[in-house]
PDB file of N, CA and C in Angstrom:
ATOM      1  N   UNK A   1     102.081 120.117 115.853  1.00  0.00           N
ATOM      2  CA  UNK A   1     102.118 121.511 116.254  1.00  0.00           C
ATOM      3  C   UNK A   1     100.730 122.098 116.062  1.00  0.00           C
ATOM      4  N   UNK A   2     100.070 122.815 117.027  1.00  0.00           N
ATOM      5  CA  UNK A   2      99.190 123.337 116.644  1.00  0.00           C
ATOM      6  C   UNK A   2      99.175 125.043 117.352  1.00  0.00           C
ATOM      7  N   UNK A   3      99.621 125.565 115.852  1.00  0.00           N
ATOM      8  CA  UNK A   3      99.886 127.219 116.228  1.00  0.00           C
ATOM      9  C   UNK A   3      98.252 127.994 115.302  1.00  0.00           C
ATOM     10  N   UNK A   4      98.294 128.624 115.901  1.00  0.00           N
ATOM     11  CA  UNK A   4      96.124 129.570 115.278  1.00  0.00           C
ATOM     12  C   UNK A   4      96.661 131.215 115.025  1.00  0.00           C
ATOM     13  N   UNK A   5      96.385 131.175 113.811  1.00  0.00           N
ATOM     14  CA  UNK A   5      96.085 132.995 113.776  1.00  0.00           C
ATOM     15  C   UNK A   5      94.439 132.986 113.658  1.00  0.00           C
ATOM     16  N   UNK A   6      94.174 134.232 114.287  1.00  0.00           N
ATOM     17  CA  UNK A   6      93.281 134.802 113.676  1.00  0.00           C
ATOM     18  C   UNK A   6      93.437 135.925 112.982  1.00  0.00           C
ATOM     19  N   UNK A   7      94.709 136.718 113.336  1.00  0.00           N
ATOM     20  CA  UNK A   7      94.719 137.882 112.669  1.00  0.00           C
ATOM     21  C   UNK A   7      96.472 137.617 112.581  1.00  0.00           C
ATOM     22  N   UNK A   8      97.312 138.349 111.798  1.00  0.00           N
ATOM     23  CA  UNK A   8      98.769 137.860 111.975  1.00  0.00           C
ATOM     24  C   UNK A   8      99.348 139.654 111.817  1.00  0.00           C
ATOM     25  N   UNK A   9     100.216 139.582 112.170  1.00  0.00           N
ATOM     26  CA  UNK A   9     100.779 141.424 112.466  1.00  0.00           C
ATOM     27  C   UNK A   9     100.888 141.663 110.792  1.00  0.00           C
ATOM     28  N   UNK A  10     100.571 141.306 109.749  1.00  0.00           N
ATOM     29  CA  UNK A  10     100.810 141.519 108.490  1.00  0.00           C
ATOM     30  C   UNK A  10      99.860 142.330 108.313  1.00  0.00           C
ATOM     31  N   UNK A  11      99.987 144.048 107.943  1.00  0.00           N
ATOM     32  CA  UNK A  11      98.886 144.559 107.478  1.00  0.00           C
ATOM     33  C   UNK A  11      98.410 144.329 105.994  1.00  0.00           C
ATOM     34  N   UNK A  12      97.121 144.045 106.113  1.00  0.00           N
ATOM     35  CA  UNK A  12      96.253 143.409 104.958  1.00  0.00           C
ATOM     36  C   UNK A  12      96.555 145.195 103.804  1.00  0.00           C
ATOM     37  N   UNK A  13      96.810 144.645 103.084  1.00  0.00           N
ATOM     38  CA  UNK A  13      96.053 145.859 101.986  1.00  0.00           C
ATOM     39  C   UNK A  13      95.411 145.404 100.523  1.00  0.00           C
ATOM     40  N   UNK A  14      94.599 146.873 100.465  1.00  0.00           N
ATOM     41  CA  UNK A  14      93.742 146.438  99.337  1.00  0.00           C
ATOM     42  C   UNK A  14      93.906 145.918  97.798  1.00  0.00           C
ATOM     43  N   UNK A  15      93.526 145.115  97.152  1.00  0.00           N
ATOM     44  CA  UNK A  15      93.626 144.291  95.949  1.00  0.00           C
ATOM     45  C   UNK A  15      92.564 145.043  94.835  1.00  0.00           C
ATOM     46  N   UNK A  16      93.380 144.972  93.437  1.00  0.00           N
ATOM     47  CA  UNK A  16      92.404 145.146  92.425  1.00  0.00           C
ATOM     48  C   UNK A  16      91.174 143.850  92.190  1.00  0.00           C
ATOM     49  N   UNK A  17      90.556 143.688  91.723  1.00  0.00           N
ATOM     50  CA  UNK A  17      89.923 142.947  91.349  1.00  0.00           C
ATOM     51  C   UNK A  17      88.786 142.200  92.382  1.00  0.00           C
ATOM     52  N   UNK A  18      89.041 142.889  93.389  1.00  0.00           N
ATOM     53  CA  UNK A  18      88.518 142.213  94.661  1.00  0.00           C
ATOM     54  C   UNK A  18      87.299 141.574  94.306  1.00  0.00           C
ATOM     55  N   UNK A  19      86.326 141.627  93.528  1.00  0.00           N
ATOM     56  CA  UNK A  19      85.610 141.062  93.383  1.00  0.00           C
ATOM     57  C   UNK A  19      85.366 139.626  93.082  1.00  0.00           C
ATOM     58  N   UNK A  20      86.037 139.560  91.971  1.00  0.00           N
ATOM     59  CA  UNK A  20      86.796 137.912  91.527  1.00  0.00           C
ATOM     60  C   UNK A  20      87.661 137.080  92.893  1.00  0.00           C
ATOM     61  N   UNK A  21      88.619 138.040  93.334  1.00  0.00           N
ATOM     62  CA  UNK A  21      89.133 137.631  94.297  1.00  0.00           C
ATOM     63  C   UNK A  21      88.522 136.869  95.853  1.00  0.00           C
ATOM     64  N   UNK A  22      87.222 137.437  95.779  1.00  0.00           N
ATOM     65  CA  UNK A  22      86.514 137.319  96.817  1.00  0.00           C
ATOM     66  C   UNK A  22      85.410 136.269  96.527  1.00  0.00           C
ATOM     67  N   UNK A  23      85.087 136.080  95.237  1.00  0.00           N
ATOM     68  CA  UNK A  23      84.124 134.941  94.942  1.00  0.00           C
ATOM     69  C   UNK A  23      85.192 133.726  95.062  1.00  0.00           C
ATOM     70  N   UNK A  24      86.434 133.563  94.174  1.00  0.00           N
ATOM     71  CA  UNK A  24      86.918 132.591  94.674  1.00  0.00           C
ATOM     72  C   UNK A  24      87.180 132.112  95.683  1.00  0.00           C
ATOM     73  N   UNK A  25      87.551 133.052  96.890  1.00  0.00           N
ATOM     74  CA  UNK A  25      87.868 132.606  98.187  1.00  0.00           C
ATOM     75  C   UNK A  25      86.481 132.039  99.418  1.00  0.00           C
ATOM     76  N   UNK A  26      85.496 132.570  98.888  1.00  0.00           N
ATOM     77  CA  UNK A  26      84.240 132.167  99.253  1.00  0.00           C
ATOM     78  C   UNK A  26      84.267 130.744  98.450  1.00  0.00           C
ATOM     79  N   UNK A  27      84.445 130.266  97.006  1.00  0.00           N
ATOM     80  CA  UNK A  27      83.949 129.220  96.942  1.00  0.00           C
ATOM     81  C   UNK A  27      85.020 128.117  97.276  1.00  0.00           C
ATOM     82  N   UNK A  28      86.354 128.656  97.714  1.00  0.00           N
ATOM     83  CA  UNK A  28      87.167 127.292  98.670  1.00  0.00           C
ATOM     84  C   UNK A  28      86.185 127.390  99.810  1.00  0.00           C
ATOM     85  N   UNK A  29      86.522 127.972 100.579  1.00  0.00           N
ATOM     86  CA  UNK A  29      85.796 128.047 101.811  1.00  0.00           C
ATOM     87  C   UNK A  29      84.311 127.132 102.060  1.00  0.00           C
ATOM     88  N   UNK A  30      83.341 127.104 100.756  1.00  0.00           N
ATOM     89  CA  UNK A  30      82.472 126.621 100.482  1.00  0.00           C
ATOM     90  C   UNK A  30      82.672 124.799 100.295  1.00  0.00           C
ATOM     91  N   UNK A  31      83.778 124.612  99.460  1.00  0.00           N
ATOM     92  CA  UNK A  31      84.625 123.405  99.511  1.00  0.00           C
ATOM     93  C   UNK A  31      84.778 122.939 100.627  1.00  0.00           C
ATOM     94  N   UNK A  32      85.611 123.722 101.448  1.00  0.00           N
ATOM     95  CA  UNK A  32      86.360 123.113 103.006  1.00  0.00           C
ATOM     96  C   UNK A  32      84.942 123.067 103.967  1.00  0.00           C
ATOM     97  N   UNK A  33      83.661 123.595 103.741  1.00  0.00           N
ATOM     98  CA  UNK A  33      82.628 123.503 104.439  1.00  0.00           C
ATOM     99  C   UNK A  33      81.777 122.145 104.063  1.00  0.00           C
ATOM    100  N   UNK A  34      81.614 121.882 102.880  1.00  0.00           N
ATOM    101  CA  UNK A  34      81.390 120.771 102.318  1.00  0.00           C
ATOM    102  C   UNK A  34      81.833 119.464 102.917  1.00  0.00           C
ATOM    103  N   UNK A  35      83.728 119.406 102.955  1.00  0.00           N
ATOM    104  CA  UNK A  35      84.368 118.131 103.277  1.00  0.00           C
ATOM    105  C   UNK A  35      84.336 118.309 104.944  1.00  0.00           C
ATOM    106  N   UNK A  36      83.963 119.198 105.215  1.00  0.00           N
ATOM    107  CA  UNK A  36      83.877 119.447 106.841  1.00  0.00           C
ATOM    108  C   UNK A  36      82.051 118.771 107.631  1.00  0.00           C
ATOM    109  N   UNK A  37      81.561 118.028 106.670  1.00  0.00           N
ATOM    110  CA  UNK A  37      80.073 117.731 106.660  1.00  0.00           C
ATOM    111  C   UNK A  37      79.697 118.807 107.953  1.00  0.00           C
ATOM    112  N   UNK A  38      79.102 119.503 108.133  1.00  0.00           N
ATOM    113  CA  UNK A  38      78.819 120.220 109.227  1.00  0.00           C
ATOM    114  C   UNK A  38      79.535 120.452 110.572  1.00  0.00           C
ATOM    115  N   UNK A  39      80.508 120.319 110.406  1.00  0.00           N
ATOM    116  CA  UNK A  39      81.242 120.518 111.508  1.00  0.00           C
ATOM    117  C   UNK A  39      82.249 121.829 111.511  1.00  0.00           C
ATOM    118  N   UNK A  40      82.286 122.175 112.514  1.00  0.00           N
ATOM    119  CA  UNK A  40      82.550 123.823 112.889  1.00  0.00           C
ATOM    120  C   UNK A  40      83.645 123.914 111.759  1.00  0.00           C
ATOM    121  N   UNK A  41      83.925 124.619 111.092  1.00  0.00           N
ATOM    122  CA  UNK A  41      85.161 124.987 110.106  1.00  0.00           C
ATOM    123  C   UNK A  41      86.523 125.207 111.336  1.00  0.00           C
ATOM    124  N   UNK A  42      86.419 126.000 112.422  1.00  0.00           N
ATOM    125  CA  UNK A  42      87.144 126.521 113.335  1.00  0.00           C
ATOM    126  C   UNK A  42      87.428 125.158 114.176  1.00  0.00           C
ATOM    127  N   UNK A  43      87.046 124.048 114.095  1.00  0.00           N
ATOM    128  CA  UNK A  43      87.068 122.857 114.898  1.00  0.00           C
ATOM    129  C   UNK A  43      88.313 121.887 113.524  1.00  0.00           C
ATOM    130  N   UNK A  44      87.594 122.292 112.624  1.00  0.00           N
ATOM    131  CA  UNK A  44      88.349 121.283 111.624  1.00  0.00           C
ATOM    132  C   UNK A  44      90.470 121.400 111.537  1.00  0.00           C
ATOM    133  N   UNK A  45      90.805 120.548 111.929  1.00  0.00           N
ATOM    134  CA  UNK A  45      92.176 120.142 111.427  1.00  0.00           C
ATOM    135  C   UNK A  45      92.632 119.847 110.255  1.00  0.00           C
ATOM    136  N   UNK A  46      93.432 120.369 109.479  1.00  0.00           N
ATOM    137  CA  UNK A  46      93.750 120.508 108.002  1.00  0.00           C
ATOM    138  C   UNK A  46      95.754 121.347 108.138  1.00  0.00           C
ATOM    139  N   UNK A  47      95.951 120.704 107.066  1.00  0.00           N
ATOM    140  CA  UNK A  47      97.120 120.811 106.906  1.00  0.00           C
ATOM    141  C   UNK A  47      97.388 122.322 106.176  1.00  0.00           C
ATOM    142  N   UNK A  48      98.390 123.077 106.618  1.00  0.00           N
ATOM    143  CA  UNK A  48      98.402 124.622 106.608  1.00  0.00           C
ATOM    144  C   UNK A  48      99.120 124.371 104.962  1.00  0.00           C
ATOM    145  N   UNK A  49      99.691 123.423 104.726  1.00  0.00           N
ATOM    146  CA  UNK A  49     100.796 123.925 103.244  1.00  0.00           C
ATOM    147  C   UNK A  49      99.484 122.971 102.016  1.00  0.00           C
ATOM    148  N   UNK A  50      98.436 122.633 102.363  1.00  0.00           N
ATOM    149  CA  UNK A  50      97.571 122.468 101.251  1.00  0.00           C
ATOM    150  C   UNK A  50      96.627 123.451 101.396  1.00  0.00           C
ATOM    151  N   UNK A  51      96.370 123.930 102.028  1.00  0.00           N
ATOM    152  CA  UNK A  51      95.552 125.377 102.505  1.00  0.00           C
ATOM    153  C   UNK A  51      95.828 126.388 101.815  1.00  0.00           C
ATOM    154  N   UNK A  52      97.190 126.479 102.243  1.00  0.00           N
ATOM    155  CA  UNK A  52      97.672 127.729 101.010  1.00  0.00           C
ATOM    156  C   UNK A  52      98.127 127.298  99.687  1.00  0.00           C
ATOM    157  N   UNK A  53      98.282 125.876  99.568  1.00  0.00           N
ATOM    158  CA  UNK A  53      98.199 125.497  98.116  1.00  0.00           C
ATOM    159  C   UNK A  53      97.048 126.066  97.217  1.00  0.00           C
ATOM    160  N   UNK A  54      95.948 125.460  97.935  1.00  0.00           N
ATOM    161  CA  UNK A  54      94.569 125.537  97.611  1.00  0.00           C
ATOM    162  C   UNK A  54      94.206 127.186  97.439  1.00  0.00           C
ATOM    163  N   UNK A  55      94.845 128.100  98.004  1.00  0.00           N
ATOM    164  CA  UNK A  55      94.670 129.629  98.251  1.00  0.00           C
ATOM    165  C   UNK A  55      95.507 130.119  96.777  1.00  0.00           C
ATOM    166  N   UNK A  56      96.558 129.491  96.353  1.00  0.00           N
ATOM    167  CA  UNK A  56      97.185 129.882  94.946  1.00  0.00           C
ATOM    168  C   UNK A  56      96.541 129.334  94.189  1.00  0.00           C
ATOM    169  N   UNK A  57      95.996 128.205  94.020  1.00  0.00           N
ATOM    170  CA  UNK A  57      95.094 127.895  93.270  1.00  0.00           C
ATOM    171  C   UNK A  57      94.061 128.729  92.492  1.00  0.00           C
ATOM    172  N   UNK A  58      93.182 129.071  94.031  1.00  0.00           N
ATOM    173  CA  UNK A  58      92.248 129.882  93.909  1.00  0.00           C
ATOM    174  C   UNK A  58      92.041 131.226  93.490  1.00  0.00           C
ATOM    175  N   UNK A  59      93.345 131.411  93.498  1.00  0.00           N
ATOM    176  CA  UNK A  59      93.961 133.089  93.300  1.00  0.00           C
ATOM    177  C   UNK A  59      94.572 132.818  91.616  1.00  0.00           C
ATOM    178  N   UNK A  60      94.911 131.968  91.310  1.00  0.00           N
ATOM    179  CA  UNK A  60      94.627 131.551  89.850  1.00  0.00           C
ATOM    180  C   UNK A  60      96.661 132.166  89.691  1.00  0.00           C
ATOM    181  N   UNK A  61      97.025 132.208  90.705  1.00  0.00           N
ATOM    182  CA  UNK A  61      98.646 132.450  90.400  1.00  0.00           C
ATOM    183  C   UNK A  61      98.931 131.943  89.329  1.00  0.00           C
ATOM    184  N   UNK A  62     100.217 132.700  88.617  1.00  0.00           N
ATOM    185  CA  UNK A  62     101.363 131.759  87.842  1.00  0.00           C
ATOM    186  C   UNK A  62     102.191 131.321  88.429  1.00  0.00           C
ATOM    187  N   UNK A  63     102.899 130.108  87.972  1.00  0.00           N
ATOM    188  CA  UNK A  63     103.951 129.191  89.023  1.00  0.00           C
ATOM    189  C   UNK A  63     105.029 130.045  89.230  1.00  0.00           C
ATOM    190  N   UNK A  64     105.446 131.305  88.515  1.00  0.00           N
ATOM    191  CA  UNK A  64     106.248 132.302  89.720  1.00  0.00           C
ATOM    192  C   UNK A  64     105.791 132.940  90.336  1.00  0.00           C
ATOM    193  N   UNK A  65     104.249 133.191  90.528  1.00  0.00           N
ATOM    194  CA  UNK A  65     103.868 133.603  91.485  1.00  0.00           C
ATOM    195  C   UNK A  65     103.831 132.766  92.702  1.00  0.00           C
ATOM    196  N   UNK A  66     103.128 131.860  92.135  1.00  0.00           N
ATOM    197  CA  UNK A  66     103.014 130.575  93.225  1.00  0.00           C
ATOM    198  C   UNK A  66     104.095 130.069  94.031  1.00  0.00           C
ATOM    199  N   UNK A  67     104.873 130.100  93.582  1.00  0.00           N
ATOM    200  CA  UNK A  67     106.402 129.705  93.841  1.00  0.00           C
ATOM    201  C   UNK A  67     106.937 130.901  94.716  1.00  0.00           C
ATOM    202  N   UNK A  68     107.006 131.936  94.870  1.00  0.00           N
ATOM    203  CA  UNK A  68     107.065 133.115  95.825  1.00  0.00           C
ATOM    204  C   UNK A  68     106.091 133.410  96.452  1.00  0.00           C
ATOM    205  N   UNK A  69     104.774 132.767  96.229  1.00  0.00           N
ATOM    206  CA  UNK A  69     104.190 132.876  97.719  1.00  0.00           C
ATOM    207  C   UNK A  69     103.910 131.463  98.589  1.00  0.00           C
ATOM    208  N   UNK A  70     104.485 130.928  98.017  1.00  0.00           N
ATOM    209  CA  UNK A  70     104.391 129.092  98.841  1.00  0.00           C
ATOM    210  C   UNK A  70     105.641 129.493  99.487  1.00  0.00           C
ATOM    211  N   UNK A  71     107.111 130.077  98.781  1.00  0.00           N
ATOM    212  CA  UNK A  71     108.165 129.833  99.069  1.00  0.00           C
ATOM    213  C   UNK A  71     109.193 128.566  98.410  1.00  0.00           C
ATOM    214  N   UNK A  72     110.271 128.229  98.939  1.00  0.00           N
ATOM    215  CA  UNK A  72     111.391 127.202  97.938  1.00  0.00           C
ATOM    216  C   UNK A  72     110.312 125.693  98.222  1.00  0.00           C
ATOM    217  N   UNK A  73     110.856 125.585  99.627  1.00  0.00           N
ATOM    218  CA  UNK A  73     110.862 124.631 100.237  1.00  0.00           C
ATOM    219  C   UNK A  73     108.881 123.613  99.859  1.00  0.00           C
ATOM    220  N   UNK A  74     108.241 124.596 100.325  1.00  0.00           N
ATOM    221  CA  UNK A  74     106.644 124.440 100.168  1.00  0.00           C
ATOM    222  C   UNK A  74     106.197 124.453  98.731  1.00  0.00           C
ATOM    223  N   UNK A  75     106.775 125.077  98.185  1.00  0.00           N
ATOM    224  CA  UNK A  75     106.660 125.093  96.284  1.00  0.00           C
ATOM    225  C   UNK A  75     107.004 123.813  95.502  1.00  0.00           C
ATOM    226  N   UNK A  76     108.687 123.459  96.358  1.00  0.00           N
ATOM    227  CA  UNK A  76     108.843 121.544  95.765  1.00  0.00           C
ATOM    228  C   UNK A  76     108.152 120.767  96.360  1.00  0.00           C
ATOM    229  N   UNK A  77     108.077 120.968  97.843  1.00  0.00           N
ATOM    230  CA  UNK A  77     106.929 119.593  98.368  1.00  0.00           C
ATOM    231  C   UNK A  77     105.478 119.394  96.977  1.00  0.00           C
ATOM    232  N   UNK A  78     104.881 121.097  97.027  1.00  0.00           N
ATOM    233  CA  UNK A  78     103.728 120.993  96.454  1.00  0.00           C
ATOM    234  C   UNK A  78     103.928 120.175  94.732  1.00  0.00           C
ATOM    235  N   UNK A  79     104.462 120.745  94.199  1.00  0.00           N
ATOM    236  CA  UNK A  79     105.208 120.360  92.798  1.00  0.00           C
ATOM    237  C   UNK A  79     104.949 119.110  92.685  1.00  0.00           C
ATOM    238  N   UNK A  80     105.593 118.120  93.785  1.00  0.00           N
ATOM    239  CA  UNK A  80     106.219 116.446  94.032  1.00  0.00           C
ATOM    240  C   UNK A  80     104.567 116.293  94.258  1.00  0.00           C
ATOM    241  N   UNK A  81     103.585 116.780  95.027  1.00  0.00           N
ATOM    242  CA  UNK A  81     102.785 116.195  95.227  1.00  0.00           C
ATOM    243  C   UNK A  81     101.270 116.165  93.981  1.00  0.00           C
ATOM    244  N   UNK A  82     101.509 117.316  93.520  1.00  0.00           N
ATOM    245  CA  UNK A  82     100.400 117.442  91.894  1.00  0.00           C
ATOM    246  C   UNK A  82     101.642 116.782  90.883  1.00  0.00           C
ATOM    247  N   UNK A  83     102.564 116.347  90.676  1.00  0.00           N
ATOM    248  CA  UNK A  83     102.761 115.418  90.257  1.00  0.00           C
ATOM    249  C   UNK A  83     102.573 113.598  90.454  1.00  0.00           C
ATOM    250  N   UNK A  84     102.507 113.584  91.564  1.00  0.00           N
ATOM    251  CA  UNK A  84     102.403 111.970  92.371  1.00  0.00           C
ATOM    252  C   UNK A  84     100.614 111.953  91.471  1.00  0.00           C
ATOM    253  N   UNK A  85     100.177 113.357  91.857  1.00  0.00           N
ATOM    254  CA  UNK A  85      98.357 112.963  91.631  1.00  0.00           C
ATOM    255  C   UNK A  85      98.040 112.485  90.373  1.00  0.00           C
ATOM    256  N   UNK A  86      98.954 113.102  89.270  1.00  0.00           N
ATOM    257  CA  UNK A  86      98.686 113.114  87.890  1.00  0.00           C
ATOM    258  C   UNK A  86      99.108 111.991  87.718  1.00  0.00           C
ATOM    259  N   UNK A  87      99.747 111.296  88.057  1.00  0.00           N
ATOM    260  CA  UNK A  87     100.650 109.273  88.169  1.00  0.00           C
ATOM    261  C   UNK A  87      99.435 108.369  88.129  1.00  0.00           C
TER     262      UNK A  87
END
């Protein structure tokens, strides 16, 4: 499947801390530019449920946070899979 937002009907609103918030998300981004060796970020193919793994991560969630913004289903895949890593 290949579905693209650039923008999604969700209105964005503003965050405390934005500052922190915004260095972290710059330094994934910096990551995914890295493993992307120079190649367009907007060209690169990547899997949407490690993306937003990587986005709770970065956002430094707690696993009930994480877990309500992955959702049920995307929260056990992820779970099963940082467990397989730690094996």
């Amino acid at each position: 499947m290949n579905v693209q937002f650039a923008f999604s009907n969700t209105p964005a609103s503003p965050m405390p801390a934005r500052d922190g918030l915004l260095q972290n998300l710059t330094a994934l981004r910096q990551e995914w530019e890295a493993a992307a060796e120079g190649d367009n970020l907007l060209d690169v193919t990547a899997s949407v449920g490690l993306m937003l793994l990587d986005v709770a991560t970065k956002l430094g969630l707690t696993p009930d946070e994480r877990a309500f913004f992955l959702g049920a289903c995307l929260e056990q895949e992820a779970s099963t899979l940082l467990a397989d890593r730690q094996d």
